[in-house]
C-alpha atoms as a PDB file:
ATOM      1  CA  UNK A   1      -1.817 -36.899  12.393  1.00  0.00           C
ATOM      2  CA  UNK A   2       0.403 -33.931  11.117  1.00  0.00           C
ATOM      3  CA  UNK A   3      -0.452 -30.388  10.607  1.00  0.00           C
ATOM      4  CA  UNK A   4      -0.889 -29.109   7.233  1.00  0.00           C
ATOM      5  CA  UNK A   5       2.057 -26.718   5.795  1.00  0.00           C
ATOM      6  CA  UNK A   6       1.159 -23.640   3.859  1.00  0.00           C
ATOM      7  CA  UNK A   7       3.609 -21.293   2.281  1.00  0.00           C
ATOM      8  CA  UNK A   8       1.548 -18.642   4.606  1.00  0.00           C
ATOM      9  CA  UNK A   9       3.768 -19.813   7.449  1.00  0.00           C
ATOM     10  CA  UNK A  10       6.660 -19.218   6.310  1.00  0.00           C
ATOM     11  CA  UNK A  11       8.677 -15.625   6.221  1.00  0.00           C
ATOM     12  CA  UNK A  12      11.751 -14.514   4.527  1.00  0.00           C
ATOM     13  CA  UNK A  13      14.250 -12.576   5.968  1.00  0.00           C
ATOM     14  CA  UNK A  14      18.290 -11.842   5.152  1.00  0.00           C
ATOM     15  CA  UNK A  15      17.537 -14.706   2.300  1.00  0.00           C
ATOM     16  CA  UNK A  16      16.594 -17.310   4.706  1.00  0.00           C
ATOM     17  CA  UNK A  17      12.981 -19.294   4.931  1.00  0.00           C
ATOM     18  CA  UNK A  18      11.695 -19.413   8.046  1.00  0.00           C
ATOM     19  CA  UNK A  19       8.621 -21.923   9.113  1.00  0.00           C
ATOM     20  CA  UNK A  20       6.935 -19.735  11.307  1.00  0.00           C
ATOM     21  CA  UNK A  21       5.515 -22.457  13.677  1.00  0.00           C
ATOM     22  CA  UNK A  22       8.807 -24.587  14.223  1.00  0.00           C
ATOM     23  CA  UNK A  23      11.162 -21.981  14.101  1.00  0.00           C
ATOM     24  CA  UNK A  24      13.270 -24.321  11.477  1.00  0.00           C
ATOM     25  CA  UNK A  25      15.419 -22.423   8.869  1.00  0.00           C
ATOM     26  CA  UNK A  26      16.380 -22.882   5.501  1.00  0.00           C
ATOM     27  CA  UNK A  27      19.438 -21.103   3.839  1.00  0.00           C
ATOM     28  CA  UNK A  28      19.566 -22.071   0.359  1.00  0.00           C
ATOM     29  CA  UNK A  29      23.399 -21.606  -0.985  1.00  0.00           C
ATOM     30  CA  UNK A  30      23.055 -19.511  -4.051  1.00  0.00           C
ATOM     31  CA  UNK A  31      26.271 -20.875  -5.244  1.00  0.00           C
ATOM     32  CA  UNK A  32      25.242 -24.831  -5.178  1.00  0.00           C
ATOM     33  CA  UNK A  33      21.711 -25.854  -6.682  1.00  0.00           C
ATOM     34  CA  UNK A  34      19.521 -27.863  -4.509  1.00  0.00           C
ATOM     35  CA  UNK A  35      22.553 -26.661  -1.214  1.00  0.00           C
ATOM     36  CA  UNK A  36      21.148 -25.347   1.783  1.00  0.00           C
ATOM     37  CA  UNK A  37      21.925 -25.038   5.576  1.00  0.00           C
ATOM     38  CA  UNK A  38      18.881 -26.491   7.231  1.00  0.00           C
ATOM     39  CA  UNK A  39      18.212 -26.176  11.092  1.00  0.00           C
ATOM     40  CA  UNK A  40      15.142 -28.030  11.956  1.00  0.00           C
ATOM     41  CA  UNK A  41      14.141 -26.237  14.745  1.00  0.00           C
ATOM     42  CA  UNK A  42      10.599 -28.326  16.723  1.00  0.00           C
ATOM     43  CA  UNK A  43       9.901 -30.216  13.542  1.00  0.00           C
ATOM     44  CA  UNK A  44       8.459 -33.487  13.923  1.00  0.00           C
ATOM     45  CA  UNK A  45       7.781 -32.794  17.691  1.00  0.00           C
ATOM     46  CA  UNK A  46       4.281 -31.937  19.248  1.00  0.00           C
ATOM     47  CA  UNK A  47       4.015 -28.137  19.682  1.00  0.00           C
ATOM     48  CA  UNK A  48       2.299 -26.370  22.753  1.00  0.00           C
ATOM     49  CA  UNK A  49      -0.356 -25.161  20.403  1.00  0.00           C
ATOM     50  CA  UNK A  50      -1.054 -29.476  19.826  1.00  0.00           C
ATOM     51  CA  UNK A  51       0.501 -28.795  16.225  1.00  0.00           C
ATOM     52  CA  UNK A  52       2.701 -31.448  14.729  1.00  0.00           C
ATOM     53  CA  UNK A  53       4.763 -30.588  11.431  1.00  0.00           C
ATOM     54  CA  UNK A  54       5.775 -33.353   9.114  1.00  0.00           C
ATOM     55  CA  UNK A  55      10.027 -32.802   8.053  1.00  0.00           C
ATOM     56  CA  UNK A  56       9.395 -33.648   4.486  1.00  0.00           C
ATOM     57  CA  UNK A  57       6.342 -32.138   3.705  1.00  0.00           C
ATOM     58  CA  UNK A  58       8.105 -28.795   5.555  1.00  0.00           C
ATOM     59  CA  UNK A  59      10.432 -29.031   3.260  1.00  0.00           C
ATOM     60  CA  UNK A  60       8.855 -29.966   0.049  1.00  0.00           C
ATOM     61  CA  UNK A  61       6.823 -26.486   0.698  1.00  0.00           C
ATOM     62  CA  UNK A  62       9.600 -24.386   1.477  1.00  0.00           C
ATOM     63  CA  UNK A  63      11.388 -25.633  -1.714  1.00  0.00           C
ATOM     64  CA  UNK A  64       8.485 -24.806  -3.208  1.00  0.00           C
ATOM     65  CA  UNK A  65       8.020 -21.784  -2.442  1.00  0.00           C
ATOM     66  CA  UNK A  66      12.064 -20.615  -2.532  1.00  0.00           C
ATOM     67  CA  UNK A  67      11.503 -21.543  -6.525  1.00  0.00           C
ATOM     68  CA  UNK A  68       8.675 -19.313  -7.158  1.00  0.00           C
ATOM     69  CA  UNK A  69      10.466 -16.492  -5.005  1.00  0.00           C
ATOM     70  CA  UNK A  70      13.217 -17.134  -7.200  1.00  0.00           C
ATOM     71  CA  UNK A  71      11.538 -17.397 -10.518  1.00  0.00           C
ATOM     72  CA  UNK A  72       9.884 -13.913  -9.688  1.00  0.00           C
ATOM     73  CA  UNK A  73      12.811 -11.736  -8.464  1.00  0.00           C
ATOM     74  CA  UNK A  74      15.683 -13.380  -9.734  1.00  0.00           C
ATOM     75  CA  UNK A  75      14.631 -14.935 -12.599  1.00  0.00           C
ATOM     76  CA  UNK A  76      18.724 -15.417 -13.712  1.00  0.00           C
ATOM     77  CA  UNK A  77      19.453 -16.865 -10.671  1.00  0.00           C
ATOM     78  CA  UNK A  78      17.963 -20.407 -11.871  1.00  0.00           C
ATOM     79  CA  UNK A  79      19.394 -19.965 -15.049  1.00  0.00           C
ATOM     80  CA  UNK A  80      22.902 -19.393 -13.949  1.00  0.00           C
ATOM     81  CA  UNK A  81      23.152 -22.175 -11.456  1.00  0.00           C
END
């Protein structure tokens, strides 16, 4: 059974989303829609804390959550694109 994702566990930094637990990155490409440079980091295998992260629902959250960031400080950026 896999671990639930939150948007709690992920951070931002230098543009990049970060899942906390797995270490995997996401760098969306501000120049492409929907682009990114994705490094998976320990998704999809057991962690020592008995965790287990699903890739796609990782990634349907940090989407999620890179919108609303976007929506609320760059609210062009979406538009432009």
């Amino acid at each position: 059974m896999y671990t639930r994702v939150t948007k709690e566990q992920f951070q931002i930094r230098d543009g990049v989303y970060i899942h906390t637990p797995t270490d995997a990155e996401f760098a969306p490409n501000p120049n492409s829609e929907g682009s990114m440079v994705i490094y998976t980091g320990n998704i999809s295998a057991r962690l020592a804390s008995g965790d287990l992260f699903a890739y796609a629902e990782v990634l349907n959250v940090m989407k999620t959550l890179w919108e609303e960031v976007s929506r609320s400080s760059h609210p062009k950026v979406a538009e432009a694109v």
